[in-house]
Protein backbone atom coordinates (compact mmCIF):
# COMPACT_ATOMS: atom_id res chain seq x y z
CA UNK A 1 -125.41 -7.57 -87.46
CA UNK A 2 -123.25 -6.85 -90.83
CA UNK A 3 -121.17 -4.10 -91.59
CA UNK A 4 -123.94 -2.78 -94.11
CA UNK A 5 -126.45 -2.60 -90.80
CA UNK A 6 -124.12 -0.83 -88.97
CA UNK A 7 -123.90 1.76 -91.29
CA UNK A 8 -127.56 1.70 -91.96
CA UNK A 9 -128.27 2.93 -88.36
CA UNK A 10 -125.96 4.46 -87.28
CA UNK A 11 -125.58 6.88 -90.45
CA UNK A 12 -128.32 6.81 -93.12
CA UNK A 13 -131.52 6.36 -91.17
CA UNK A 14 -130.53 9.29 -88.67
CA UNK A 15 -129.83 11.57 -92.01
CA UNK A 16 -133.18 9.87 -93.97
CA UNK A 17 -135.29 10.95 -90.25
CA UNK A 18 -133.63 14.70 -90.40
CA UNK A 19 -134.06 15.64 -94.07
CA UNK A 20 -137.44 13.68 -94.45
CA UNK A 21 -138.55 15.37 -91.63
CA UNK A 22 -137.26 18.43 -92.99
CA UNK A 23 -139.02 17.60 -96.43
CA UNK A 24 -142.74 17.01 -94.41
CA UNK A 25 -142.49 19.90 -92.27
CA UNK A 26 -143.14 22.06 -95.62
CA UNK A 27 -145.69 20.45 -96.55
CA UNK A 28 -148.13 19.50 -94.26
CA UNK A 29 -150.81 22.29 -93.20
CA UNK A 30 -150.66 24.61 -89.86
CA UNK A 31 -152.28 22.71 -87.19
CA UNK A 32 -153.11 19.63 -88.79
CA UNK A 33 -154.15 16.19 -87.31
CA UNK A 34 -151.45 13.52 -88.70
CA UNK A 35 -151.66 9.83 -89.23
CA UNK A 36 -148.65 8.45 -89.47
CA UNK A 37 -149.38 5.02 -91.83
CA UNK A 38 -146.28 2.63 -91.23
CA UNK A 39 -144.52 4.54 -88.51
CA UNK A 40 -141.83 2.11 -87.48
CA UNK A 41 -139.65 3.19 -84.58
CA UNK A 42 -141.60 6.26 -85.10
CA UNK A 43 -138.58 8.74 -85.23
CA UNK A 44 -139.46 10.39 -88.24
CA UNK A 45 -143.33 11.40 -86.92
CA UNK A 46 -141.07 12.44 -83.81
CA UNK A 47 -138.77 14.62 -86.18
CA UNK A 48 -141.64 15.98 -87.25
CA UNK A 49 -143.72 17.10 -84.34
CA UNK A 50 -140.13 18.38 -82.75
CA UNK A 51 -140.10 20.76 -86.14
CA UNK A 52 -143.57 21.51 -86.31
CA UNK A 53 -145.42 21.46 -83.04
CA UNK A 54 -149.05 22.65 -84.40
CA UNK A 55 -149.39 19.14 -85.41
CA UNK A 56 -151.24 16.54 -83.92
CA UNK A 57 -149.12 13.44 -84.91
CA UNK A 58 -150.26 9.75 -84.37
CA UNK A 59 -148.92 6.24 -86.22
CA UNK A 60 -150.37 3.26 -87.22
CA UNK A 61 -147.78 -0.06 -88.28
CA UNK A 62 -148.03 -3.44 -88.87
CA UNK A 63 -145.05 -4.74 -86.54
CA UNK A 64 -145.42 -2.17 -83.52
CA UNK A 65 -142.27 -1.48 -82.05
CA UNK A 66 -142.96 -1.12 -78.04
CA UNK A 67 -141.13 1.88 -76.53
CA UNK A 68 -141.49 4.24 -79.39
CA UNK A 69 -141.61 8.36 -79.60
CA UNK A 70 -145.02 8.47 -80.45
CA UNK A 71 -147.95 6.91 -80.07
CA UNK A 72 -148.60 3.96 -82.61
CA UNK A 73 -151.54 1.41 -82.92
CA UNK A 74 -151.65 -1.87 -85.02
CA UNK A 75 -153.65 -2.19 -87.96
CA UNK A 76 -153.50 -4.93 -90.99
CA UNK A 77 -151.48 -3.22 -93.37
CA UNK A 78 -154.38 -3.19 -95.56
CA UNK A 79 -157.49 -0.96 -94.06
CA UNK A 80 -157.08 1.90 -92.17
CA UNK A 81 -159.02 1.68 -88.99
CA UNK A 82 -160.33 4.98 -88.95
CA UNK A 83 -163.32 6.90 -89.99
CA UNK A 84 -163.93 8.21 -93.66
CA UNK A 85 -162.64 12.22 -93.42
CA UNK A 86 -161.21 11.67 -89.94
CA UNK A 87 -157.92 13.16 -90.28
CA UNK A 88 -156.53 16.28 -91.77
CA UNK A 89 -153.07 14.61 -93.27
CA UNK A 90 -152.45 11.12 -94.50
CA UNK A 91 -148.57 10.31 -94.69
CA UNK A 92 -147.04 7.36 -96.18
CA UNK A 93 -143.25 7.46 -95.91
CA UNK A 94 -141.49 4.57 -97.58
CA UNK A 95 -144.46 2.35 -96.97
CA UNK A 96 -146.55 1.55 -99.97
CA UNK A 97 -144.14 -0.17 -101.94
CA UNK A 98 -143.98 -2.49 -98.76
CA UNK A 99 -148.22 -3.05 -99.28
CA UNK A 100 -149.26 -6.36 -100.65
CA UNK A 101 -152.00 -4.18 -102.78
CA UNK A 102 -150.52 -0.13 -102.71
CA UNK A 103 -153.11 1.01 -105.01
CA UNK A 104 -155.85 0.13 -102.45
CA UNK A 105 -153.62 1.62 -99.62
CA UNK A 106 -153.75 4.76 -101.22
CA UNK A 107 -157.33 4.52 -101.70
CA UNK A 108 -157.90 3.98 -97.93
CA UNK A 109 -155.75 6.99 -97.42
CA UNK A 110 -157.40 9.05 -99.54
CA UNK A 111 -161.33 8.32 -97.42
CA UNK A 112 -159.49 8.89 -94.69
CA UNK A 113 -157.89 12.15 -95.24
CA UNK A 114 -159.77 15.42 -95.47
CA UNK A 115 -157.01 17.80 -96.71
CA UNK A 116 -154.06 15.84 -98.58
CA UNK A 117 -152.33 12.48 -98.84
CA UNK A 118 -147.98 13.28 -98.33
CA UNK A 119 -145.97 10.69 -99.99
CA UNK A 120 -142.40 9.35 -100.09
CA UNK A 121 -141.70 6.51 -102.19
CA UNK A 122 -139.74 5.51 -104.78
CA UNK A 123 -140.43 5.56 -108.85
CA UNK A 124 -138.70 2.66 -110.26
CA UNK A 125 -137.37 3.91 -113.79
CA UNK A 126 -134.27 3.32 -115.42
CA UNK A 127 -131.30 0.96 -115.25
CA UNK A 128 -130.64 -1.41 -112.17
CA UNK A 129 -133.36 0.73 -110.94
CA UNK A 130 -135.16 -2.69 -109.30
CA UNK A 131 -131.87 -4.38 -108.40
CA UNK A 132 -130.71 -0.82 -106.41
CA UNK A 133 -134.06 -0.58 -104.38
CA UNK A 134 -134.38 -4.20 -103.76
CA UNK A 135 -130.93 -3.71 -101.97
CA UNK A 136 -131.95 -0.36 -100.39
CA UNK A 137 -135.19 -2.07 -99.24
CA UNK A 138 -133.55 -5.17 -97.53
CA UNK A 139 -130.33 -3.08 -95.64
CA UNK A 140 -133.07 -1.19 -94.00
CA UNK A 141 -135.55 -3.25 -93.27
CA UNK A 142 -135.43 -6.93 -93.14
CA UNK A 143 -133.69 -7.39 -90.12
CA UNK A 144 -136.78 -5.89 -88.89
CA UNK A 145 -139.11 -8.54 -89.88
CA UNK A 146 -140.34 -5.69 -92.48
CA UNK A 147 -142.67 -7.46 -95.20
CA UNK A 148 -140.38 -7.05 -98.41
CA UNK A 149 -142.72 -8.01 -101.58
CA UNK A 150 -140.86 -5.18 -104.07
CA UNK A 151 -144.13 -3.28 -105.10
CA UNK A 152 -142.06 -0.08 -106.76
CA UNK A 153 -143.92 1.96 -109.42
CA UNK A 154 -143.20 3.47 -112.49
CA UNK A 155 -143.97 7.24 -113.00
CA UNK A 156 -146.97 5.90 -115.44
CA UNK A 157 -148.28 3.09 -112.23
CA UNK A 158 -148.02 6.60 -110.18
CA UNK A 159 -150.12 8.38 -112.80
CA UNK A 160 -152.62 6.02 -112.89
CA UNK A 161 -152.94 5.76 -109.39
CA UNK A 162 -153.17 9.62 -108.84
CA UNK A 163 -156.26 9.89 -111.58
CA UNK A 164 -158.01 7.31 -110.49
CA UNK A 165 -158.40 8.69 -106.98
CA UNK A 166 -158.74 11.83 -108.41
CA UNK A 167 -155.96 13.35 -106.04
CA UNK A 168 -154.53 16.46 -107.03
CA UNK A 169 -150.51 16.52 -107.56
CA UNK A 170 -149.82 20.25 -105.90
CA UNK A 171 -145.94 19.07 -104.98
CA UNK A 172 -144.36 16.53 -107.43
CA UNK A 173 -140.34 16.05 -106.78
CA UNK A 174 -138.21 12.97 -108.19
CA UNK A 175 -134.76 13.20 -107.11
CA UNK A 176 -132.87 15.68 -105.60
CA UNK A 177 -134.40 15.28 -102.00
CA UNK A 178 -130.66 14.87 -100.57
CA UNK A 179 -131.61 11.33 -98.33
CA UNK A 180 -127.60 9.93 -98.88
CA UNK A 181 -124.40 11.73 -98.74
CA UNK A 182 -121.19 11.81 -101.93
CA UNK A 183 -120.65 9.32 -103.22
CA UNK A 184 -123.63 7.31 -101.90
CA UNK A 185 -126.16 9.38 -103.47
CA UNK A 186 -124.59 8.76 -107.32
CA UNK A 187 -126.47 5.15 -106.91
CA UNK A 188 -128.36 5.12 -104.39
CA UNK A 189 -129.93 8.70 -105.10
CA UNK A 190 -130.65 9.31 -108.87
CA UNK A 191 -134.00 9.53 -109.70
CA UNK A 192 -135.67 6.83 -107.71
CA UNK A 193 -137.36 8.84 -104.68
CA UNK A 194 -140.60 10.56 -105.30
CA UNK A 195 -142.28 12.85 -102.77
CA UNK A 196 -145.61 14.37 -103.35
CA UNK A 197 -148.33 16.40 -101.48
CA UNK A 198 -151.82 14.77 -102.69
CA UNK A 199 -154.38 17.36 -102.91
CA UNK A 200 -157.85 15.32 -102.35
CA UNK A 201 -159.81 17.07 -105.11
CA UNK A 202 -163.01 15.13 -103.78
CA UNK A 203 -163.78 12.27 -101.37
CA UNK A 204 -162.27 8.73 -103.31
CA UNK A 205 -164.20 5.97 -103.04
């Protein structure tokens, strides 16, 4: 394991699971049913529920991780196996940008959510802005056999995503969520984390 592992998990991933947990808490609904869409070890969902326990909180992940927090089932990264309207919340944390095809991943969260879609990603704007979240993306998760195809969008990819599901932008933040600690956040902060609360205006298809 490298030095930059090490410090990986053992001191941004616990801070990224508190303060994204932190971040969710506010805005998911009172007593909502949660799926979880790439849950990995599942702390964060755990982080969650520990903050908020109305919620119902289950995961779904491509490389299920035995042992976990929560309860997590496998699925093919690409359709959601669950009913249209099944589930109150949708969350994707950090996981789209890992999708072969994010646009349709979003689309399949959007049938499958009745109340809102809750999002953090990254918007990939601005200079080094690839090369920094290529290197964020492989610290944290390639020694986890983590699929790493580098599917960041721009704010305008976003935008175009967003109308064409018709989803309704109600919370909008880039930057300033307060994931990495002075001095780490002056490069590895910025502007290049997005989180959202999609308001499902009407059923996507």
């Amino acid at each position: 394991m490298s030095v930059a592992d090490v410090i990986h998990g053992g001191l941004i991933h616990p801070r990224r699971v508190s303060v994204l947990a932190d971040h969710a808490s506010r805005l998911i609904p009172m007593g909502a049913q949660v799926l979880d869409v790439g849950s990995g070890d599942g702390l964060l969902s755990a982080a969650i529920a520990e903050r908020r326990p109305d919620l119902q909180i289950e995961g779904l992940d491509v490389l299920v991780r035995p042992g976990g927090p929560i309860q997590v089932s496998p699925f093919d990264g690409r359709t959601i196996p669950a009913r249209s309207n099944s589930v109150d919340v949708v969350t994707f944390f950090d996981v789209l940008h890992h999708a072969a095809d994010p646009a349709s991943l979003l689309r399949e969260g959007a049938r499958v959510a009745r109340s809102c879609i809750v999002v953090k990603d990254h918007v990939c704007e601005g200079a080094f802005a690839r090369w920094t979240l290529r290197l964020m993306d492989h610290v944290g998760n390639a020694r986890h056999g983590v699929a790493l195809p580098h599917n960041y969008w721009s704010a305008m990819q976003w935008s175009a995503a967003i109308a064409e599901l018709r989803l309704d932008p109600a919370v909008w933040q880039i930057g300033g969520l307060g994931l990495y600690p002075w001095p780490a956040s002056a490069v590895f902060g910025r502007k290049l984390h997005l989180l959202a609360r999609l308001g499902l205006e009407q059923p996507a298809r």
